[in-house]
N, C-alpha and C. Protein backbone atom coordinates (compact mmCIF):
# COMPACT_ATOMS: atom_id res chain seq x y z
N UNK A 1 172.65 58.39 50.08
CA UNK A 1 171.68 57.39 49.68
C UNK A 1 172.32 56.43 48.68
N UNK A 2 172.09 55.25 48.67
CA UNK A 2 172.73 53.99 48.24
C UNK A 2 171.72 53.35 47.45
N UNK A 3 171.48 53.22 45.73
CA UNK A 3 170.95 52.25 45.03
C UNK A 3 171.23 51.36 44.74
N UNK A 4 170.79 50.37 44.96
CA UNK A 4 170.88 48.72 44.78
C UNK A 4 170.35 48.91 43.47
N UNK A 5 170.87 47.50 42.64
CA UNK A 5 170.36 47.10 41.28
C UNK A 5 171.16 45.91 41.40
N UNK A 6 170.12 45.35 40.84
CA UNK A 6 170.45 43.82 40.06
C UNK A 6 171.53 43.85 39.31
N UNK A 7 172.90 43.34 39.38
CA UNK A 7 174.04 43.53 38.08
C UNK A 7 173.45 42.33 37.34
N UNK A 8 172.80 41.24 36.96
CA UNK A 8 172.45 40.24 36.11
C UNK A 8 171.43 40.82 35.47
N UNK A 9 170.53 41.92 35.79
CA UNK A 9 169.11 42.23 35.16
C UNK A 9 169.37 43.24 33.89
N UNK A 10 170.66 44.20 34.70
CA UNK A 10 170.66 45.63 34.21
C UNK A 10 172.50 45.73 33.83
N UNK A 11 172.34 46.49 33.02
CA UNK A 11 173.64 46.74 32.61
C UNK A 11 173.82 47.96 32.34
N UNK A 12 174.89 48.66 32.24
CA UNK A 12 174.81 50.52 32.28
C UNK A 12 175.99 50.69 31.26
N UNK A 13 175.72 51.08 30.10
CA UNK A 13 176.44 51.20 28.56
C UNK A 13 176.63 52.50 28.69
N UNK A 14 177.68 53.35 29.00
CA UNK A 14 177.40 54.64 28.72
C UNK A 14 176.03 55.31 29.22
N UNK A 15 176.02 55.41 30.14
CA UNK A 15 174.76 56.31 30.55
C UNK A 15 173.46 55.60 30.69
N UNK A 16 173.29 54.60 29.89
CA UNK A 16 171.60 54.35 29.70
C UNK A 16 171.60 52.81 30.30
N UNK A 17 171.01 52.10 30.63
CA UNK A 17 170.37 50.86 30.63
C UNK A 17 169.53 50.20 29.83
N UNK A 18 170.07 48.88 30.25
CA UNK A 18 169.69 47.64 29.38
C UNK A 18 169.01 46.47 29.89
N UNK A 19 168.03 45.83 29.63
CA UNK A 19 167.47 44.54 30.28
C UNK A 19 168.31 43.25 29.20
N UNK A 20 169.19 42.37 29.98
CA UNK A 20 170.14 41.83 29.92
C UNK A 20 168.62 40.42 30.12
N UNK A 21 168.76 39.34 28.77
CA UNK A 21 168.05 38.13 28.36
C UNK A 21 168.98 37.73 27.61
N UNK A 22 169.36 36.26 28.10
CA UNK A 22 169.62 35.63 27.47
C UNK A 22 169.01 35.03 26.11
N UNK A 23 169.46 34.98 24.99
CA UNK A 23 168.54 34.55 23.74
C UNK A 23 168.45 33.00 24.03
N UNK A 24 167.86 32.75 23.54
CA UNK A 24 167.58 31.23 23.29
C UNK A 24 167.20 30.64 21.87
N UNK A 25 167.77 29.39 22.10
CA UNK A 25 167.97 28.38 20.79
C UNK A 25 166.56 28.30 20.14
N UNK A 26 166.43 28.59 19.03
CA UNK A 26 165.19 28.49 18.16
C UNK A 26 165.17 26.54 17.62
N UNK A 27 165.81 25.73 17.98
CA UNK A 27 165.72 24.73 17.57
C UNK A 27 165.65 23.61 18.81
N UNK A 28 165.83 24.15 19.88
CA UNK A 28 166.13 23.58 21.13
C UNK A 28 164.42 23.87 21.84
N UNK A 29 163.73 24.88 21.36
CA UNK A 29 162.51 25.39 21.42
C UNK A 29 161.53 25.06 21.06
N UNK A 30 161.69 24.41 19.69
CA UNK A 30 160.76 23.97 18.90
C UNK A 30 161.19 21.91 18.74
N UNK A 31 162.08 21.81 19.69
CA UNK A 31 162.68 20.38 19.62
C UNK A 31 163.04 19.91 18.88
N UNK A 32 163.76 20.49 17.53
CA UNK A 32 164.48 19.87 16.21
C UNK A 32 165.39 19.06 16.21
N UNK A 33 165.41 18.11 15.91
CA UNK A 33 166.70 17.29 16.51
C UNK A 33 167.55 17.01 15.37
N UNK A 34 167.44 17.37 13.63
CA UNK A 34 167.97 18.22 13.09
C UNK A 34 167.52 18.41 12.11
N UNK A 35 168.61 19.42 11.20
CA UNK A 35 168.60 20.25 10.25
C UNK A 35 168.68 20.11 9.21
N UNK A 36 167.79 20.46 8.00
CA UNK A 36 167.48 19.78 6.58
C UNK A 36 168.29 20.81 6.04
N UNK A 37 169.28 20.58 5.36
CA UNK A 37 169.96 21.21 4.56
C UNK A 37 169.00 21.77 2.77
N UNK A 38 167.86 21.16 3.23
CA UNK A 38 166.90 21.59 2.04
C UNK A 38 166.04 22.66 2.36
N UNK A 39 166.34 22.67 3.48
CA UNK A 39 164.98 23.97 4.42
C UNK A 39 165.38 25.20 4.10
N UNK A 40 165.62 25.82 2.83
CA UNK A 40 166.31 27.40 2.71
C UNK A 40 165.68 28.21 3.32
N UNK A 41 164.13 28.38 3.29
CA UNK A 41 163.95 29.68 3.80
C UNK A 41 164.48 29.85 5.66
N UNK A 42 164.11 28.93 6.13
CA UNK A 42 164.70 28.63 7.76
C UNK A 42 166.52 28.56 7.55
N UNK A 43 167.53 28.69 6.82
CA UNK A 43 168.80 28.45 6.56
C UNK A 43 169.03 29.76 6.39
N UNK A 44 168.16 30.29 5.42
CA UNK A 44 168.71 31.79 5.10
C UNK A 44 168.45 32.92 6.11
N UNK A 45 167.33 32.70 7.45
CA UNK A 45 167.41 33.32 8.56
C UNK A 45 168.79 33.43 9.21
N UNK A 46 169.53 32.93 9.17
CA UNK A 46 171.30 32.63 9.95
C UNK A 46 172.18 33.25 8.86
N UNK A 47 171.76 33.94 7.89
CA UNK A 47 172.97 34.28 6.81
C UNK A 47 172.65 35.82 6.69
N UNK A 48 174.03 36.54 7.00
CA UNK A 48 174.04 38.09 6.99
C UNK A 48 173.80 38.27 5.01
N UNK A 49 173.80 39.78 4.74
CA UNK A 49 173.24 40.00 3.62
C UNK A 49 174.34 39.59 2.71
N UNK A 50 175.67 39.65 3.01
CA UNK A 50 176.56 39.57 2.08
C UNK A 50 177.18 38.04 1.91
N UNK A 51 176.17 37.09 3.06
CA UNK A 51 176.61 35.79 2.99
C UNK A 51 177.11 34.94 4.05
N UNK A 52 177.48 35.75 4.79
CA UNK A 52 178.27 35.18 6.39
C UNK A 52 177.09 34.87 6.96
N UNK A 53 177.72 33.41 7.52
CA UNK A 53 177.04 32.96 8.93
C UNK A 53 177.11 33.45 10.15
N UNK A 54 175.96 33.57 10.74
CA UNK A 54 175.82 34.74 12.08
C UNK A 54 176.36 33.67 12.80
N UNK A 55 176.83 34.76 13.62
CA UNK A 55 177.21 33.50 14.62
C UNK A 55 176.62 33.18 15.74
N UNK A 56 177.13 31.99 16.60
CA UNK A 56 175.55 31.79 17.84
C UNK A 56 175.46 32.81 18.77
N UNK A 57 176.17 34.14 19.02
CA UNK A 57 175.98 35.12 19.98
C UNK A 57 174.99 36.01 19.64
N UNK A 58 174.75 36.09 18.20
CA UNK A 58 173.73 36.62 17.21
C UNK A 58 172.92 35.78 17.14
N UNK A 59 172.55 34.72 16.65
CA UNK A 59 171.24 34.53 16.45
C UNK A 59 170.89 33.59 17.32
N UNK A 60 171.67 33.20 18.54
CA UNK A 60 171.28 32.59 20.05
C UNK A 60 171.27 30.78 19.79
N UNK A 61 171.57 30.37 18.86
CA UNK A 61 171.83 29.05 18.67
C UNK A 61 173.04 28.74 19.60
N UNK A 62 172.36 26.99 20.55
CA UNK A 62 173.07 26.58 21.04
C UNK A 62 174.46 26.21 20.27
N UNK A 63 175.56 25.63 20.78
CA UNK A 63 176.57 24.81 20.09
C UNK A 63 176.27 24.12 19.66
N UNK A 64 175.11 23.23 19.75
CA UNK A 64 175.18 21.92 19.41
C UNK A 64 174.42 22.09 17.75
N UNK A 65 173.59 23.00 18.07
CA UNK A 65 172.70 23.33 16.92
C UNK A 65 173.08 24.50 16.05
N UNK A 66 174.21 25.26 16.31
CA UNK A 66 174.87 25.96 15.18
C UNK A 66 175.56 25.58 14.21
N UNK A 67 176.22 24.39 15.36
CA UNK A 67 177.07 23.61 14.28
C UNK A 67 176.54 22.52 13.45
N UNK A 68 175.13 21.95 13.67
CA UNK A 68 174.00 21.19 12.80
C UNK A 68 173.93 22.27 11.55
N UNK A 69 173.55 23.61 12.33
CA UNK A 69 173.05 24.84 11.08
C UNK A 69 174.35 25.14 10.17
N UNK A 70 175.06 25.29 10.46
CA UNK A 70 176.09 25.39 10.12
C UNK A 70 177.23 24.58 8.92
N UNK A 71 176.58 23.28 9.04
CA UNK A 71 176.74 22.21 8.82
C UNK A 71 176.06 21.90 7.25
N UNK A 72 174.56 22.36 7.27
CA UNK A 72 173.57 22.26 6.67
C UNK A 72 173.85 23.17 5.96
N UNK A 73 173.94 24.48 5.84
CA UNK A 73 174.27 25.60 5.12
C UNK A 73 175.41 25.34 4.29
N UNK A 74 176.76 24.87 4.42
CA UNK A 74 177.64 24.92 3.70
C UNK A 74 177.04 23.57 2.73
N UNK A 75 176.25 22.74 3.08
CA UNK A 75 176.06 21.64 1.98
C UNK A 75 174.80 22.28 1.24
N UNK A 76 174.00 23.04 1.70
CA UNK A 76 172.90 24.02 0.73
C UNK A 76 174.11 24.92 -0.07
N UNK A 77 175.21 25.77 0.29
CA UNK A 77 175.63 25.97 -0.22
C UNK A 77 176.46 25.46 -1.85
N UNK A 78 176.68 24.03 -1.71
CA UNK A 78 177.71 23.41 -2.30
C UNK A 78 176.67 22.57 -3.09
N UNK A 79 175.14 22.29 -3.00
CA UNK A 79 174.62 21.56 -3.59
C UNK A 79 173.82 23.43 -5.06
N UNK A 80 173.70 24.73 -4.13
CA UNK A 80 173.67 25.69 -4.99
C UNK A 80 172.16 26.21 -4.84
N UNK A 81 172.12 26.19 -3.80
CA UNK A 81 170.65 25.70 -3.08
C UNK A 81 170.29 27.38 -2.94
N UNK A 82 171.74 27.63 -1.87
CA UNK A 82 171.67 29.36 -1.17
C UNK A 82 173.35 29.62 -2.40
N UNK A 83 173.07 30.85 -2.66
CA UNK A 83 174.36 31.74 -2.70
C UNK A 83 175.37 31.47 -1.77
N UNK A 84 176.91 31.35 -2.42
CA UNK A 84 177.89 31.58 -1.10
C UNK A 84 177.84 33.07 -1.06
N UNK A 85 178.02 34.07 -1.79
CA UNK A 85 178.45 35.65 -1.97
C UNK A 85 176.59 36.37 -2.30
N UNK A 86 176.34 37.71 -2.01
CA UNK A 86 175.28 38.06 -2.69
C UNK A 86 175.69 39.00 -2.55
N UNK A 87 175.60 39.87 -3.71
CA UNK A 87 176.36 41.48 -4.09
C UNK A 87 174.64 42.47 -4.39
């Protein structure tokens, strides 16, 4: 006997399965066309605890709009807006 499966739906990690979704752009969604480098609490969603910027495989930002976010963050950064480091 022969099971078919979707290879785009399902993925097999060691034993178990996965439903395989693409994330999608939270700014491409909501149609932002851009990014206020004053908007911290929406800036600090994209920043791991110790300070790093997630990157777009993590938090599903297109190219075009990571690098807006991205963009925006280092000048929140430099104006002292967000932390560069948080211990």
């Amino acid at each position: 006997m022969v099971l078919k499966t979707n290879k785009r739906n399902i993925k097999k990690r060691r034993g178990a399965q996965f439903n395989l979704r693409k994330k999608q752009c939270r700014f491409c969604l909501e149609k932002i066309k851009r990014i206020d480098y004053k908007d911290v609490k929406r800036l600090e969603s994209f920043i791991r605890e110790r300070g790093k910027i997630i990157s777009p495989r993590g938090s599903g930002n297109c190219a075009k709009h990571q690098r807006m976010m991205a963009r925006a963050l280092r000048k929140a950064r430099f104006i002292a807006l967000i932390p560069y480091v948080r211990m």
